[in-house]
N, C-alpha and C. Protein backbone atom coordinates (compact mmCIF):
# COMPACT_ATOMS: atom_id res chain seq x y z
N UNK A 1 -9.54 -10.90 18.62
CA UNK A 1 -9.55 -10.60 17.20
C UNK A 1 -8.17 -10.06 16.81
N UNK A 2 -7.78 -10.44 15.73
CA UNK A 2 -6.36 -9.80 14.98
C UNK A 2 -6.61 -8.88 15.12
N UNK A 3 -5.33 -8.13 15.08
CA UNK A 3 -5.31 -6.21 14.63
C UNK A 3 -5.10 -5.90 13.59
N UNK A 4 -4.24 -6.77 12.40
CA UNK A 4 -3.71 -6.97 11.43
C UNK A 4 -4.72 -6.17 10.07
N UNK A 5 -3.89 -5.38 9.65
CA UNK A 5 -4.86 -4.69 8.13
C UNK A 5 -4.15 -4.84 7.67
N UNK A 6 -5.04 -4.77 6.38
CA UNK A 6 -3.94 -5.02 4.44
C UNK A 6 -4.96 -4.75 4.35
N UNK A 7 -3.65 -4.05 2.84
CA UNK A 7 -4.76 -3.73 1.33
C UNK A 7 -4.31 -4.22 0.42
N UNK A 8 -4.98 -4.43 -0.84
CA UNK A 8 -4.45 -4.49 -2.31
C UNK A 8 -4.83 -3.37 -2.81
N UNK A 9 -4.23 -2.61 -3.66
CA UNK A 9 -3.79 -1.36 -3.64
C UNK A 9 -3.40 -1.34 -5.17
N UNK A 10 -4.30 -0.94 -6.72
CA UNK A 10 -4.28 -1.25 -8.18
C UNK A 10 -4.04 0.16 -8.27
N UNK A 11 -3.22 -0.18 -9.22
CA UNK A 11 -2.50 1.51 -10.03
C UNK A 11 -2.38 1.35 -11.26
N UNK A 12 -2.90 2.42 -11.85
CA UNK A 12 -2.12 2.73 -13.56
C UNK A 12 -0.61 3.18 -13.88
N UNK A 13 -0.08 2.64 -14.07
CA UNK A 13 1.20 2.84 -14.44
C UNK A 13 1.16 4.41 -15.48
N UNK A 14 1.47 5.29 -15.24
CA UNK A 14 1.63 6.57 -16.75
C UNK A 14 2.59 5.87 -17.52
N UNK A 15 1.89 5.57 -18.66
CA UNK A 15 3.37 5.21 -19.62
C UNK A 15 4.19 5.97 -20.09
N UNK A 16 4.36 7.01 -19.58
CA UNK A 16 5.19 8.27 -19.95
C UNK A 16 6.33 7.66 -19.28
N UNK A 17 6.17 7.21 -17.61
CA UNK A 17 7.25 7.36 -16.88
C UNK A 17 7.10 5.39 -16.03
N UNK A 18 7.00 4.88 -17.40
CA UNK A 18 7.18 3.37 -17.14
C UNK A 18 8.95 3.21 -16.41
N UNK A 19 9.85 3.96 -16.88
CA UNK A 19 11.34 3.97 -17.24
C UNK A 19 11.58 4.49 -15.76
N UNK A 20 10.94 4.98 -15.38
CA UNK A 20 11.16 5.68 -13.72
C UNK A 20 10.51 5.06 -12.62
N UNK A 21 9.71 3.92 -12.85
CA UNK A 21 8.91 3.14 -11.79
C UNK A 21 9.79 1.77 -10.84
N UNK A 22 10.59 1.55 -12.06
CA UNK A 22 11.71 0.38 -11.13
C UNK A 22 12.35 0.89 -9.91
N UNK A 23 13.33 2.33 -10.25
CA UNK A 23 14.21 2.59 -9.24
C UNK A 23 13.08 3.00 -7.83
N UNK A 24 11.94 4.05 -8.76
CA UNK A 24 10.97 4.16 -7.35
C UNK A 24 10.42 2.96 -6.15
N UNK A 25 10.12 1.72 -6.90
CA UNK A 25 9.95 0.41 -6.36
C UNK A 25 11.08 0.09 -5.30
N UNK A 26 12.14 0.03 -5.86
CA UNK A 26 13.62 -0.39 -4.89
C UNK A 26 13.94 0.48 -4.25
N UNK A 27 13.83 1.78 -4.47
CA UNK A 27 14.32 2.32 -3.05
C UNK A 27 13.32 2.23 -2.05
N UNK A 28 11.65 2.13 -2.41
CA UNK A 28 10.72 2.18 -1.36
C UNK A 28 10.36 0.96 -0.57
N UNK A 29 11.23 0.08 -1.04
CA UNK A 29 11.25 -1.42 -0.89
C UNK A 29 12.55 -1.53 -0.11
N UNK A 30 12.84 -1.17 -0.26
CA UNK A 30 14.54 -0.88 0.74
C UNK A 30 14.21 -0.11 1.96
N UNK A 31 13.48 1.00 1.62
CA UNK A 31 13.44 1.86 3.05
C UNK A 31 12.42 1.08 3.55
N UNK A 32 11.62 0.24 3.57
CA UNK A 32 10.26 -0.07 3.97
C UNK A 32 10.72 -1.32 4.85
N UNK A 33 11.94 -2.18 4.00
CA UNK A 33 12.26 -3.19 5.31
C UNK A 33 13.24 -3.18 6.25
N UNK A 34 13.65 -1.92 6.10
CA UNK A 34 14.96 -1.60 6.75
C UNK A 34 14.31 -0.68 7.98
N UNK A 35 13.25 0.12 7.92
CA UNK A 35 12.65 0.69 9.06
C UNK A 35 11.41 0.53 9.35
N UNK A 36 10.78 -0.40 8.96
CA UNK A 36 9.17 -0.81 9.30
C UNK A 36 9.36 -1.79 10.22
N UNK A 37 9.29 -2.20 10.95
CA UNK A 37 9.01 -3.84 11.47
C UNK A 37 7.95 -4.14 11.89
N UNK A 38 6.99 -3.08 11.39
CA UNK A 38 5.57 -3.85 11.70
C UNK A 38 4.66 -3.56 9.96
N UNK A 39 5.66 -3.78 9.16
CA UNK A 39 4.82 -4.39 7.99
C UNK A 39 5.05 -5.73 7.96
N UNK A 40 4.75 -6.34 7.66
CA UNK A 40 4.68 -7.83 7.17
C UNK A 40 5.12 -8.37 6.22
N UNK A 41 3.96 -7.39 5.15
CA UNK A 41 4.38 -7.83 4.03
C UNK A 41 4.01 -6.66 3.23
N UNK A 42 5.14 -6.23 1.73
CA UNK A 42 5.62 -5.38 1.57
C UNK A 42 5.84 -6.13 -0.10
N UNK A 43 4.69 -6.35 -1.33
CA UNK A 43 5.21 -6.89 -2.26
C UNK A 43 4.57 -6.09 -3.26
N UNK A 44 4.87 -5.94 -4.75
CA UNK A 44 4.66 -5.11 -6.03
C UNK A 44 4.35 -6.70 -6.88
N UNK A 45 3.34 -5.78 -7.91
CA UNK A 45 3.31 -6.63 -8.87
C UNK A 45 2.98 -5.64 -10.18
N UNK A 46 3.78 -6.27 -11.55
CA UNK A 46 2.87 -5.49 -12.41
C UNK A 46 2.94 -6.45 -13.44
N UNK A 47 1.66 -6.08 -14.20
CA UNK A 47 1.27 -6.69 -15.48
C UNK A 47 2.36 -6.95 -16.45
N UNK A 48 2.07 -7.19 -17.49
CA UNK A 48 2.83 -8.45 -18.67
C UNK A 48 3.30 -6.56 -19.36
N UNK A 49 2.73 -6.01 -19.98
CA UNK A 49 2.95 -4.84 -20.69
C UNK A 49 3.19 -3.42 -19.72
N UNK A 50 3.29 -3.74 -18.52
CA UNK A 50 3.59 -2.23 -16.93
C UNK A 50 2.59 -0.93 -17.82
N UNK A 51 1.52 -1.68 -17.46
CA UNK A 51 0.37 -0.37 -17.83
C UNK A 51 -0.18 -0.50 -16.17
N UNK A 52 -0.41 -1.87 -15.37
CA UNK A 52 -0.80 -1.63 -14.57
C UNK A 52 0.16 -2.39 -13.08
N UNK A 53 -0.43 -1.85 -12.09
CA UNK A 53 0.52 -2.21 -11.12
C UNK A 53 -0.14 -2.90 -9.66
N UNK A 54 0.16 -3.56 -8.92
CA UNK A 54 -0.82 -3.77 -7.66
C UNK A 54 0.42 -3.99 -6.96
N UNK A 55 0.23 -3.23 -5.53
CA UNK A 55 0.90 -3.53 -3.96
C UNK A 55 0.20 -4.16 -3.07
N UNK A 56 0.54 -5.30 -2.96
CA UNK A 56 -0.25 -6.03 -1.71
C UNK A 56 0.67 -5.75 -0.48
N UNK A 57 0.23 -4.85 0.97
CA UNK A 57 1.01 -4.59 2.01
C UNK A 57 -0.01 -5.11 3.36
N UNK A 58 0.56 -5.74 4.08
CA UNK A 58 0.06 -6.17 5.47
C UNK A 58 0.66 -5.78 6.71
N UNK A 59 -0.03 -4.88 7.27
CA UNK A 59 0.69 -4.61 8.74
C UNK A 59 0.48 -5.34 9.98
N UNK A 60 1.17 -5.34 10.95
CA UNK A 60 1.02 -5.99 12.50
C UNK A 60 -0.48 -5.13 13.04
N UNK A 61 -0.52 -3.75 13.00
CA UNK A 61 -1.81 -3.36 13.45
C UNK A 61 -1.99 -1.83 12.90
N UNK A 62 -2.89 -1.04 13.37
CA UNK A 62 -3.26 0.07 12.56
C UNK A 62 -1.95 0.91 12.67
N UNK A 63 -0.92 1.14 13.69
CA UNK A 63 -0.26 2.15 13.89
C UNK A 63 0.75 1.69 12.91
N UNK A 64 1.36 0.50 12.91
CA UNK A 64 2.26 0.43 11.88
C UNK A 64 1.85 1.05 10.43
N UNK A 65 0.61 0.60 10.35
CA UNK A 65 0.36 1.22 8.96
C UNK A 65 -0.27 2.85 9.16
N UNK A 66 -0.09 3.13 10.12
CA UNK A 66 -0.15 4.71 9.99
C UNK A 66 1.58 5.32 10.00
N UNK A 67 2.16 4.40 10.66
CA UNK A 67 3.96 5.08 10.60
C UNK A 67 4.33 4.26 8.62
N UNK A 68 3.87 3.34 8.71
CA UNK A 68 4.22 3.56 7.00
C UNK A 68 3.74 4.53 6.17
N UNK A 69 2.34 4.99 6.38
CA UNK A 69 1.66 6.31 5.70
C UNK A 69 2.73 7.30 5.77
N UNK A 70 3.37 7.63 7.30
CA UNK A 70 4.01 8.77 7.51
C UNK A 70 5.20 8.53 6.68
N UNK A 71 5.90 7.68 6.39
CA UNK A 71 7.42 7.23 5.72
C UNK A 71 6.92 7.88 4.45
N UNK A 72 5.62 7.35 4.17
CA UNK A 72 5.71 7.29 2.69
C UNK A 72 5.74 8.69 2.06
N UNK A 73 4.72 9.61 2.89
CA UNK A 73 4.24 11.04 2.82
C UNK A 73 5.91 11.62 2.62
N UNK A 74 6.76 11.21 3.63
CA UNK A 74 7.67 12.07 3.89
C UNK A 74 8.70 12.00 2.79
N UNK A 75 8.96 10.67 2.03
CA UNK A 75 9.94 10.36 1.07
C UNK A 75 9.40 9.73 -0.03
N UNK A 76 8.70 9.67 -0.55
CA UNK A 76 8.15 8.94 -1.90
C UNK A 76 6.50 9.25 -2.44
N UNK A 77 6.03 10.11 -1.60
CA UNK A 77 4.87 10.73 -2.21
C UNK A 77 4.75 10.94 -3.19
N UNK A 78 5.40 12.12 -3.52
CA UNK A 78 5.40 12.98 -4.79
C UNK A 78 5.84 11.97 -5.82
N UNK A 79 6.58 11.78 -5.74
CA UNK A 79 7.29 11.01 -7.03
C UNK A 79 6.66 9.76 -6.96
N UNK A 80 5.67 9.36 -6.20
CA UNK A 80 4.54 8.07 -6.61
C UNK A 80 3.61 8.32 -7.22
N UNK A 81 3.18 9.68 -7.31
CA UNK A 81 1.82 10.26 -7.82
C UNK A 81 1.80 10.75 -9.02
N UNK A 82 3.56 10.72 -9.41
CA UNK A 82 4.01 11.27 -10.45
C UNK A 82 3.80 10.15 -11.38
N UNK A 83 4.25 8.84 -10.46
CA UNK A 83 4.33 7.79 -12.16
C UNK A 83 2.95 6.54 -12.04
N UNK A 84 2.64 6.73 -10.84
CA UNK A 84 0.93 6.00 -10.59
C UNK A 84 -0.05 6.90 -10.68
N UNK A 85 -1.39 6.04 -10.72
CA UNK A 85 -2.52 6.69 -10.42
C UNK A 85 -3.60 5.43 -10.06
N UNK A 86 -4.03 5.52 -8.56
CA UNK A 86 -4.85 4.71 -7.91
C UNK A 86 -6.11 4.48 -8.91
N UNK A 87 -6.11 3.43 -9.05
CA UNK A 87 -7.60 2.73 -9.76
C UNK A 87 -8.50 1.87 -8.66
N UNK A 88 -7.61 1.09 -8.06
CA UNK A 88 -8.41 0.36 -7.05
C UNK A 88 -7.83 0.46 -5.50
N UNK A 89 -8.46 0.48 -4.50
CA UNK A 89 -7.81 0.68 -2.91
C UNK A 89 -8.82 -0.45 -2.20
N UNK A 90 -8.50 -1.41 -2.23
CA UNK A 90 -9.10 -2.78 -1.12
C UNK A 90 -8.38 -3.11 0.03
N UNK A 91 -9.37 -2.05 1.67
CA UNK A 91 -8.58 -2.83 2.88
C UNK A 91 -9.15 -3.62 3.46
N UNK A 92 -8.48 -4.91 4.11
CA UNK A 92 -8.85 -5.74 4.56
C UNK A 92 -8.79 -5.37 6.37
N UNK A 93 -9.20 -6.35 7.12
CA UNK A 93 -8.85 -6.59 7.90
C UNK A 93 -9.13 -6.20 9.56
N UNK A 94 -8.46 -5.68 10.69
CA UNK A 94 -9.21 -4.74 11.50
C UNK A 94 -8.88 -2.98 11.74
N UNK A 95 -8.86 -2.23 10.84
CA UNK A 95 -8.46 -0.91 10.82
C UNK A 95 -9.10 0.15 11.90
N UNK A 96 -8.56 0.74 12.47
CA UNK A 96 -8.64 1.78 13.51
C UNK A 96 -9.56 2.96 12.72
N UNK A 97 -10.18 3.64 13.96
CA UNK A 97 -10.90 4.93 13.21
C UNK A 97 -10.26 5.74 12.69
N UNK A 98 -8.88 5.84 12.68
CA UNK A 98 -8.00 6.66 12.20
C UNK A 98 -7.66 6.69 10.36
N UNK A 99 -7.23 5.09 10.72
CA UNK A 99 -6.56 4.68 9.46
C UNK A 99 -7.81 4.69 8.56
N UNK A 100 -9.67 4.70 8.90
CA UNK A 100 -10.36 4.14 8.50
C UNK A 100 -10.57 6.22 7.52
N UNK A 101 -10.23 6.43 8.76
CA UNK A 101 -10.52 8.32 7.74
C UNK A 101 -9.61 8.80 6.72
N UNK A 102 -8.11 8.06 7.37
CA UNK A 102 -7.24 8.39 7.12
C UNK A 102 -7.32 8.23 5.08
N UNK A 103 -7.18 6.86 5.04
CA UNK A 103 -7.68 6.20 3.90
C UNK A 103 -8.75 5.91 3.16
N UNK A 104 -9.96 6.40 3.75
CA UNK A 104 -10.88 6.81 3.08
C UNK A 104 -10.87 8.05 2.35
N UNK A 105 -10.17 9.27 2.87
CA UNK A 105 -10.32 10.45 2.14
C UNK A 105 -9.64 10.27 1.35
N UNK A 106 -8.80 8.97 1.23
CA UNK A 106 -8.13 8.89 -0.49
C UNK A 106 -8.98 8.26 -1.27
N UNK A 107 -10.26 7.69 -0.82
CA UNK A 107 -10.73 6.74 -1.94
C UNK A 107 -10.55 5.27 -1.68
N UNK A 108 -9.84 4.79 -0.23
CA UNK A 108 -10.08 3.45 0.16
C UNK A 108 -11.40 2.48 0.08
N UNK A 109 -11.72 1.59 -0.40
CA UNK A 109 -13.03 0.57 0.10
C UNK A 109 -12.28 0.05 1.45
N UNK A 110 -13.53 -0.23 2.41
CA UNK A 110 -13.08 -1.33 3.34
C UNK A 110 -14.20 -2.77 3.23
N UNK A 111 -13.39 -3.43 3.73
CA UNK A 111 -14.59 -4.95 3.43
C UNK A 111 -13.94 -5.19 5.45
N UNK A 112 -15.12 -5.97 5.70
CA UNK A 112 -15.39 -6.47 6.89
C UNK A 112 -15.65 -7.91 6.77
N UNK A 113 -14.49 -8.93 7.57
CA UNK A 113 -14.21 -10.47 7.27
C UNK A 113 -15.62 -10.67 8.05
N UNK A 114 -16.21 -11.65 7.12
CA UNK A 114 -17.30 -12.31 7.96
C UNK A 114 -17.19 -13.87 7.97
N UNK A 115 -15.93 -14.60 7.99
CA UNK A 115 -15.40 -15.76 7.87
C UNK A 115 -14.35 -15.95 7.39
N UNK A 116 -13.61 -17.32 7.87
CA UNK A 116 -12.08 -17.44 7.49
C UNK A 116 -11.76 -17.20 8.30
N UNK A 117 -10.15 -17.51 8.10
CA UNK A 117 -8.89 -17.85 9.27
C UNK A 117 -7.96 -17.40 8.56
N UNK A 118 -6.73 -16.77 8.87
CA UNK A 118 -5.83 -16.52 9.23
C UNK A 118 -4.62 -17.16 9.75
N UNK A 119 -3.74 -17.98 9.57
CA UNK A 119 -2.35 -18.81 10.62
C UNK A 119 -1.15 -17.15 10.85
């Protein structure tokens, strides 16, 4: 079985601090491929009017995405919480008991593949 987890990951943009969400994006997008090598994939999206936002991120296995948790805690926490606010948390995939507490006490769903493939 893969080890591989992802989430899609829906946020409200504060429209207070629409004007402060770009530079937050690029630098966390910069540090993320410059010292992760076990994310995968590492992409932003936001709506037509940036009221809302979604991160789709895929790791190699649970620990990578527990050393991205730790990156993130350490340099971009605060000032993510400042201009988001989680609406939706969807993980996919095979997550460790760790990552499964870890991200639940934020309010994660998990779904369990019961078909499909993967390349």
């Amino acid at each position: 079985m893969k080890q591989t987890v992802y989430w899609n990951l829906e946020l409200n943009i504060k429209p207070e601090k629409k004007e402060d969400l770009q530079s937050l994006v690029d630098e966390m997008v910069k540090q993320t491929e410059a010292n992760e090598p076990g994310t995968l994939i590492y992409e932003w999206q936001f709506d037509g009017d940036m009221s809302e936002c979604h991160i789709l991120e895929r790791f190699v296995d649970s620990d990578a995405l527990m050393a991205h948790l730790g990156n993130f805690q350490a340099h971009f926490a605060e000032r993510f919480f400042n201009i988001l606010e989680i609406k939706r948390w969807q993980v996919y995939g095979n997550p460790s008991d760790q990552v499964k507490e870890t991200l639940g006490s934020m309010g994660a769903q998990f779904f369990s593949q019961v078909g499909g493939f993967s390349r």
